[in-house]
N, C-alpha and C. Protein backbone atom coordinates (compact mmCIF):
# COMPACT_ATOMS: atom_id res chain seq x y z
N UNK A 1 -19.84 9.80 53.21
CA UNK A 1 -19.23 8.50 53.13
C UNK A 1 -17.72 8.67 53.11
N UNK A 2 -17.11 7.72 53.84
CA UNK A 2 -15.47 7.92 53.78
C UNK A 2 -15.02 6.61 53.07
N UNK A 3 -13.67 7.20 52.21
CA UNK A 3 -13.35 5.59 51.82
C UNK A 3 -11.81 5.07 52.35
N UNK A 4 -11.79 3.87 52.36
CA UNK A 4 -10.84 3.28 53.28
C UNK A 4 -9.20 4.21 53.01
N UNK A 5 -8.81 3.79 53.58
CA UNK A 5 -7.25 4.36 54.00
C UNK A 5 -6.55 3.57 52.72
N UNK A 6 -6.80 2.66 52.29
CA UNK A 6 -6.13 1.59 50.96
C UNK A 6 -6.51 2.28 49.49
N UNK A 7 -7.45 3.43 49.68
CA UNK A 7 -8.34 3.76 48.23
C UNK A 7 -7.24 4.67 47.68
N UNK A 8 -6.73 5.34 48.31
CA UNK A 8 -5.64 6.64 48.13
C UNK A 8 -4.94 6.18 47.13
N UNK A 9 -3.85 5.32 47.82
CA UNK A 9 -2.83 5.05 46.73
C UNK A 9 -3.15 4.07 45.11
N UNK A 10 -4.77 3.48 45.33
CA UNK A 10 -5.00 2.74 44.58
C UNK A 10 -5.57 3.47 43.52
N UNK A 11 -5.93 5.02 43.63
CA UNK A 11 -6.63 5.96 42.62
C UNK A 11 -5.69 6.78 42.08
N UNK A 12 -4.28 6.73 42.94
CA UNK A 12 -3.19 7.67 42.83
C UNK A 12 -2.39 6.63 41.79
N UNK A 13 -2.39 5.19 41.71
CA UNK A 13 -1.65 4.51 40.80
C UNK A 13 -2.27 4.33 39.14
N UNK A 14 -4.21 4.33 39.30
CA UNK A 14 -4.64 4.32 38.51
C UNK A 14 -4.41 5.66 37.53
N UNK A 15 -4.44 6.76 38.18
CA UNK A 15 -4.51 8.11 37.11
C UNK A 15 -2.78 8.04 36.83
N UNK A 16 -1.96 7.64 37.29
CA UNK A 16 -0.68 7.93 36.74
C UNK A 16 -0.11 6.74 35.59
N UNK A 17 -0.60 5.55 35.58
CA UNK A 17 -0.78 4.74 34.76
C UNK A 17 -1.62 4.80 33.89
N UNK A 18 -2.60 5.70 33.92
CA UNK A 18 -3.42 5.91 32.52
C UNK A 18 -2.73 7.33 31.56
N UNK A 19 -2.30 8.09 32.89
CA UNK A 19 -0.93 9.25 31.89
C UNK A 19 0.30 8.44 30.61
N UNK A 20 0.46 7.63 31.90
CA UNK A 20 1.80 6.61 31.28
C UNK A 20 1.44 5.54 30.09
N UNK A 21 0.17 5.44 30.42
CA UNK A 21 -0.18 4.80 28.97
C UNK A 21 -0.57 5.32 27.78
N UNK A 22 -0.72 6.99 28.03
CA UNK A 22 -1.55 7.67 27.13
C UNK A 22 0.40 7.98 26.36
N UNK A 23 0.61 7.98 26.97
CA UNK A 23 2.08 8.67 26.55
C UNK A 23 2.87 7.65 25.73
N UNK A 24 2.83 6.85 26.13
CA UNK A 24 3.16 5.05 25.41
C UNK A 24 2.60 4.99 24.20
N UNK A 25 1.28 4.98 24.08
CA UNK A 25 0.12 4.95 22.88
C UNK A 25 0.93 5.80 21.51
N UNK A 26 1.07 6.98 22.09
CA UNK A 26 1.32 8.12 21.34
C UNK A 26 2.73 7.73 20.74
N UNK A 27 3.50 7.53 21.74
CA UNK A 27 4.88 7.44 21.21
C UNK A 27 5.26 6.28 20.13
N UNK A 28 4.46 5.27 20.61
CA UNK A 28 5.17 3.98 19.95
C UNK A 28 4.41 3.57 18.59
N UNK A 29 3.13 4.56 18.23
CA UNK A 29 2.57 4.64 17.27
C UNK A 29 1.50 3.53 17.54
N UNK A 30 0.59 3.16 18.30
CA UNK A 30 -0.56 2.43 18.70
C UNK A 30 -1.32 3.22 18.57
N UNK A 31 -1.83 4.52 18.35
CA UNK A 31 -2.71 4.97 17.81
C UNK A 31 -2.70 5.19 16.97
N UNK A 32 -4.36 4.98 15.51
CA UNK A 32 -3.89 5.47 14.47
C UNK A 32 -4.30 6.60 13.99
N UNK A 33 -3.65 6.83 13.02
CA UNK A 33 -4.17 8.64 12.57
C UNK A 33 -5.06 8.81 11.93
N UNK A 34 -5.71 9.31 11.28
CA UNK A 34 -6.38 9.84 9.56
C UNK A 34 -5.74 9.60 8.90
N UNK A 35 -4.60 10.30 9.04
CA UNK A 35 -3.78 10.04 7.70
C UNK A 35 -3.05 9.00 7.66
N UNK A 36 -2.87 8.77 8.17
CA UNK A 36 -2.35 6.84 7.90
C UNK A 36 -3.73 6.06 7.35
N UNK A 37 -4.36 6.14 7.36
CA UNK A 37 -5.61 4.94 6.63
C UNK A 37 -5.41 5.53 5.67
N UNK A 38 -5.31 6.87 5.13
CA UNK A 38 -5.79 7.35 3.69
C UNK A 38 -4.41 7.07 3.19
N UNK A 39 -3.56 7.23 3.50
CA UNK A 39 -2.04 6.67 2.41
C UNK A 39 -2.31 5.24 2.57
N UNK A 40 -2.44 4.45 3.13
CA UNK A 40 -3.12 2.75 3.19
C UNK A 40 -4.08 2.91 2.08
N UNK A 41 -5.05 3.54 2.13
CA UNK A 41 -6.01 3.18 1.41
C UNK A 41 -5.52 3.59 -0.18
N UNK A 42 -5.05 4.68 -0.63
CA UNK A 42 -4.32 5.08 -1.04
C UNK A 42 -3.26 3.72 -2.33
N UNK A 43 -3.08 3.64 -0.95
CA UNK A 43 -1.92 2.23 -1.36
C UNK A 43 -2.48 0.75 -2.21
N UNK A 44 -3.31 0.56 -0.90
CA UNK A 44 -4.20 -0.06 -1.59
C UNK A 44 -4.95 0.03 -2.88
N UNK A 45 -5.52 0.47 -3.59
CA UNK A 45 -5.98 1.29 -4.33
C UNK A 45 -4.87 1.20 -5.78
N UNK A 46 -4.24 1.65 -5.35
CA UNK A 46 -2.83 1.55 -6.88
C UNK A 46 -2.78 0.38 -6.57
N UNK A 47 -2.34 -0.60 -5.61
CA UNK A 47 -1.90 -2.05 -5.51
C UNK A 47 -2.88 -2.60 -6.33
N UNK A 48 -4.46 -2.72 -6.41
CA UNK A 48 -5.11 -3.44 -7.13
C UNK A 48 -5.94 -2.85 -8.39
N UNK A 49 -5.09 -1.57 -8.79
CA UNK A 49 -5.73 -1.11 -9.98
C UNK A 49 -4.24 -1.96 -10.57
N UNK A 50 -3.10 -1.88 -9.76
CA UNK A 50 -1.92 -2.67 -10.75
C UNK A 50 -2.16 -4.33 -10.99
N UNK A 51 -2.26 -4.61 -10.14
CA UNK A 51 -2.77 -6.50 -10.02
C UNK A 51 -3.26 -6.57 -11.06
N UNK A 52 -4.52 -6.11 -11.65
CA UNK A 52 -5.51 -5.89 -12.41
C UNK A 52 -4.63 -5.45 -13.74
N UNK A 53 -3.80 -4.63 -14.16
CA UNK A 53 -2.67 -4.01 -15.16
C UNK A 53 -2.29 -5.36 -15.48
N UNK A 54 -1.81 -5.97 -14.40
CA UNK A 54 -0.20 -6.73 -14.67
C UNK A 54 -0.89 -8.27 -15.37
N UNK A 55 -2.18 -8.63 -14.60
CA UNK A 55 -2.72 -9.80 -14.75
C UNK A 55 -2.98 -9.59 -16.17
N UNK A 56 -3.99 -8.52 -16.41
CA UNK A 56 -3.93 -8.05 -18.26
C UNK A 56 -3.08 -8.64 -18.84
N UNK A 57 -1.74 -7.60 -18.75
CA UNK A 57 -0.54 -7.80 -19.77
C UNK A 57 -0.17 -9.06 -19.48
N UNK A 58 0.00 -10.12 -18.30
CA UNK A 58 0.35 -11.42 -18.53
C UNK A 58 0.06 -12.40 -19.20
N UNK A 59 -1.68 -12.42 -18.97
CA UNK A 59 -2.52 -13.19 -20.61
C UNK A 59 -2.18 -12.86 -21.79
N UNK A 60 -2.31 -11.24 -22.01
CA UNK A 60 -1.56 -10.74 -23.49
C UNK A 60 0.11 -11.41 -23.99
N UNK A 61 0.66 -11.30 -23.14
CA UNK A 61 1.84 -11.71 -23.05
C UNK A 61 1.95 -13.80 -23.60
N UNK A 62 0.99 -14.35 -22.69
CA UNK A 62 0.84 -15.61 -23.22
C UNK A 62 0.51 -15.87 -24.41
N UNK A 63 -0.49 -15.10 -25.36
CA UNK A 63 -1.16 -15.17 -26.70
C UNK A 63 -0.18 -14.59 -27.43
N UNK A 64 0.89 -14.19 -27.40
CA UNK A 64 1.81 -13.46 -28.22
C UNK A 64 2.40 -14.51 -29.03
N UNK A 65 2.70 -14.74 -29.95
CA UNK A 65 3.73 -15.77 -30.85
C UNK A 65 5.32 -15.47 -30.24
N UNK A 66 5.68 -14.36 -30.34
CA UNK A 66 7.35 -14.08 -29.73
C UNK A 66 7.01 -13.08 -28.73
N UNK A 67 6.75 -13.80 -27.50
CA UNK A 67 7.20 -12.81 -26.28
C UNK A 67 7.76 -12.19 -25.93
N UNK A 68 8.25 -10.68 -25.48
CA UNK A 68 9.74 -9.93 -25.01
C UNK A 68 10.01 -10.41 -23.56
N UNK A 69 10.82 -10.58 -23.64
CA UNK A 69 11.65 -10.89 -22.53
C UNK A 69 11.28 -9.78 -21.34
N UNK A 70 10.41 -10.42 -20.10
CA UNK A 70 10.21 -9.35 -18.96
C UNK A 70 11.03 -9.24 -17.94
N UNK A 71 11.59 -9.96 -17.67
CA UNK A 71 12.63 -10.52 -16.36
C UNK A 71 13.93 -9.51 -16.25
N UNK A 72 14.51 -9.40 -15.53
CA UNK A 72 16.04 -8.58 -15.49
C UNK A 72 15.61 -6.97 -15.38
N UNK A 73 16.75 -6.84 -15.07
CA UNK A 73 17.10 -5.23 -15.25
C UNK A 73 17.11 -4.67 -16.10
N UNK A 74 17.53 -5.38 -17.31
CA UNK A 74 18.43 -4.63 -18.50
C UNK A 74 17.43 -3.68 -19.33
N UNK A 75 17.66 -2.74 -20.28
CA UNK A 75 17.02 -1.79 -20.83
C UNK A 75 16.02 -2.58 -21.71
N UNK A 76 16.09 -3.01 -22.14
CA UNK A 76 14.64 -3.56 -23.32
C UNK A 76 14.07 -4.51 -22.33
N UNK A 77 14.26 -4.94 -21.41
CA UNK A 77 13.29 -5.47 -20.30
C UNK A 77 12.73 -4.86 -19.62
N UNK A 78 12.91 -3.32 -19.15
CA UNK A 78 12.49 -2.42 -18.76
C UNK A 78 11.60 -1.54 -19.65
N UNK A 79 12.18 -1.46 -20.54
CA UNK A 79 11.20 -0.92 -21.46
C UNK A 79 10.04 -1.66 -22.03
N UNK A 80 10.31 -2.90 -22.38
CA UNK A 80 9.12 -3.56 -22.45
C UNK A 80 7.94 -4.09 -21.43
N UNK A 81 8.45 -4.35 -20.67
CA UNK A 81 7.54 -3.93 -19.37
C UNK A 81 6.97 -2.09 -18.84
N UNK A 82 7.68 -1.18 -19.35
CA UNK A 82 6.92 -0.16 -19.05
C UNK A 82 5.83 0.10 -20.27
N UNK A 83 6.50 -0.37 -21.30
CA UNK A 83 4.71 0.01 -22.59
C UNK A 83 3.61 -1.23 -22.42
N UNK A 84 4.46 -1.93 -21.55
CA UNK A 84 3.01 -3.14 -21.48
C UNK A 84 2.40 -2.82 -20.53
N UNK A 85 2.36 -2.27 -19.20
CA UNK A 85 2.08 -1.58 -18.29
C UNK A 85 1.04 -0.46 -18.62
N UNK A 86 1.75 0.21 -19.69
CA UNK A 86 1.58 1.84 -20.34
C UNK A 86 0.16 1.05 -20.89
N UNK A 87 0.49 0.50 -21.99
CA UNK A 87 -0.99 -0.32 -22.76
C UNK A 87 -1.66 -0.90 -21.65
N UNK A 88 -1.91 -1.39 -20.59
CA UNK A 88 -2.99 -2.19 -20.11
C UNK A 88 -3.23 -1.60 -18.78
N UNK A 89 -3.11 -0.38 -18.22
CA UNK A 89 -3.33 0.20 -17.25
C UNK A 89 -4.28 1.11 -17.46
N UNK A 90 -5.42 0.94 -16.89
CA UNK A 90 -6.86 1.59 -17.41
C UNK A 90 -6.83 3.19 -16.34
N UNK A 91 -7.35 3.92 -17.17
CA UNK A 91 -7.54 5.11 -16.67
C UNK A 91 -8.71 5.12 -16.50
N UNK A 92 -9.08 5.62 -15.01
CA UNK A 92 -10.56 5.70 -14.18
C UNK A 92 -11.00 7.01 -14.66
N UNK A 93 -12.53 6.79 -14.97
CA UNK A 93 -13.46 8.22 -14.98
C UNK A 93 -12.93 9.60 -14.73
N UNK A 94 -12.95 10.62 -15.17
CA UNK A 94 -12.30 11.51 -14.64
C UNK A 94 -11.29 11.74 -14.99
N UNK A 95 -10.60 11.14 -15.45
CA UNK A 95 -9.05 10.93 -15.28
C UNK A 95 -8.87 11.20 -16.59
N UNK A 96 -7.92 11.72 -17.53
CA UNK A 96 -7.35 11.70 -19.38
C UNK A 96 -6.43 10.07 -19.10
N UNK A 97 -5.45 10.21 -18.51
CA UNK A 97 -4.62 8.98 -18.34
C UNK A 97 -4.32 8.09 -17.40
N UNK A 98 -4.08 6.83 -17.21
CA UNK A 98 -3.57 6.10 -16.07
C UNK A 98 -2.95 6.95 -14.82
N UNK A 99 -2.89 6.99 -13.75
CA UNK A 99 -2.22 7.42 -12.90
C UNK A 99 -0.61 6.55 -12.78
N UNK A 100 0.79 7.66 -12.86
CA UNK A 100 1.90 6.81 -13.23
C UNK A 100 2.61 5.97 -12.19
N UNK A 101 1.90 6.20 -10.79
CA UNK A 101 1.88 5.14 -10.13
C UNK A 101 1.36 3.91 -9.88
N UNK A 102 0.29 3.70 -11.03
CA UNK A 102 -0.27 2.28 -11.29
C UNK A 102 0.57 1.96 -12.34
N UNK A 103 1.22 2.45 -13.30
CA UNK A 103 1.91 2.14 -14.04
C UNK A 103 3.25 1.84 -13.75
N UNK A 104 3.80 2.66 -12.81
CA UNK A 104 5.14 1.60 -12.27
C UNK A 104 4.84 0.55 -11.21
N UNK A 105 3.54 0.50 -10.38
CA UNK A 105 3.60 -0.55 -9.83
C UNK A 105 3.29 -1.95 -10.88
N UNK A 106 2.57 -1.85 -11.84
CA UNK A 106 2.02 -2.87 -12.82
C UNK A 106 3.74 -3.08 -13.42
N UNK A 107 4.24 -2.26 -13.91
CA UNK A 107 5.80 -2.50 -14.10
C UNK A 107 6.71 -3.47 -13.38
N UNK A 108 6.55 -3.23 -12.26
CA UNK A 108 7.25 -4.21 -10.85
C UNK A 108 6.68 -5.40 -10.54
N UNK A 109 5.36 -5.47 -10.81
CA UNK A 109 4.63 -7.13 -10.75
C UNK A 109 5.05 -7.67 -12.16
N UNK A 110 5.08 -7.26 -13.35
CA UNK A 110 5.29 -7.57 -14.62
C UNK A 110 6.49 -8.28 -14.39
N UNK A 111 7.55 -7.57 -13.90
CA UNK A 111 8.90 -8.18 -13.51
C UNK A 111 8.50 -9.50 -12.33
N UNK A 112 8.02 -9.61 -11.70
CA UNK A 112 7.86 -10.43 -10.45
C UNK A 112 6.71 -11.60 -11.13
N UNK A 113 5.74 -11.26 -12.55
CA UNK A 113 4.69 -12.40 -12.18
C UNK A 113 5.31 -13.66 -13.55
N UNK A 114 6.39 -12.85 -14.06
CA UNK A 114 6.76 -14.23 -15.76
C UNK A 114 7.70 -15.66 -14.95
């Protein structure tokens, strides 16, 4: 079987455009890795073991008679947001203590949820 005189350049455009796309993919980060889901997941993961921290200490925080001040930068706002954090950040199975990246993220919503 022969194929037309038009097939040439139309098989010669397809394989060089599937190079050019493979090369595109790669470069511009459209493919994803392994390791990108697992730092995502990762991420995820501290994000809602903190949600879970911060929502804690915010109810606690409401039942209090004299609240500390969570808001600002300043040192006893920081500090009081890191032992409220410290207190209501549960340590998973396995584990002796909180992981201290649920504890500064629960820190940073503490600041963001009063």
């Amino acid at each position: 079987m022969k194929l037309p005189k038009s097939t040439m350049p139309f098989l010669l455009g397809a394989g060089v455009g599937a190079i050019v796309l493979a090369f595109l993919a790669f470069g511009n980060d459209w493919v994803v890795y392994a390791d990108a889901s697992k730092d995502d997941v990762q991420d995820a993961w501290i994000n809602a073991q903190a949600a879970v921290c911060a929502a804690r200490a915010t109810e606690h925080v409401k039942t209090m008679a004299s609240a500390p001040d969570l808001q600002g930068y300043q040192s006893d706002a920081r500090t009081a947001r890191a032992d409220l954090a410290a207190d209501f950040a549960v340590a998973l199975p396995g584990q002796d203590a909180p992981e201290s990246m649920v504890v500064s993220a629960c820190a940073q919503m503490l600041n963001k949820s009063l």
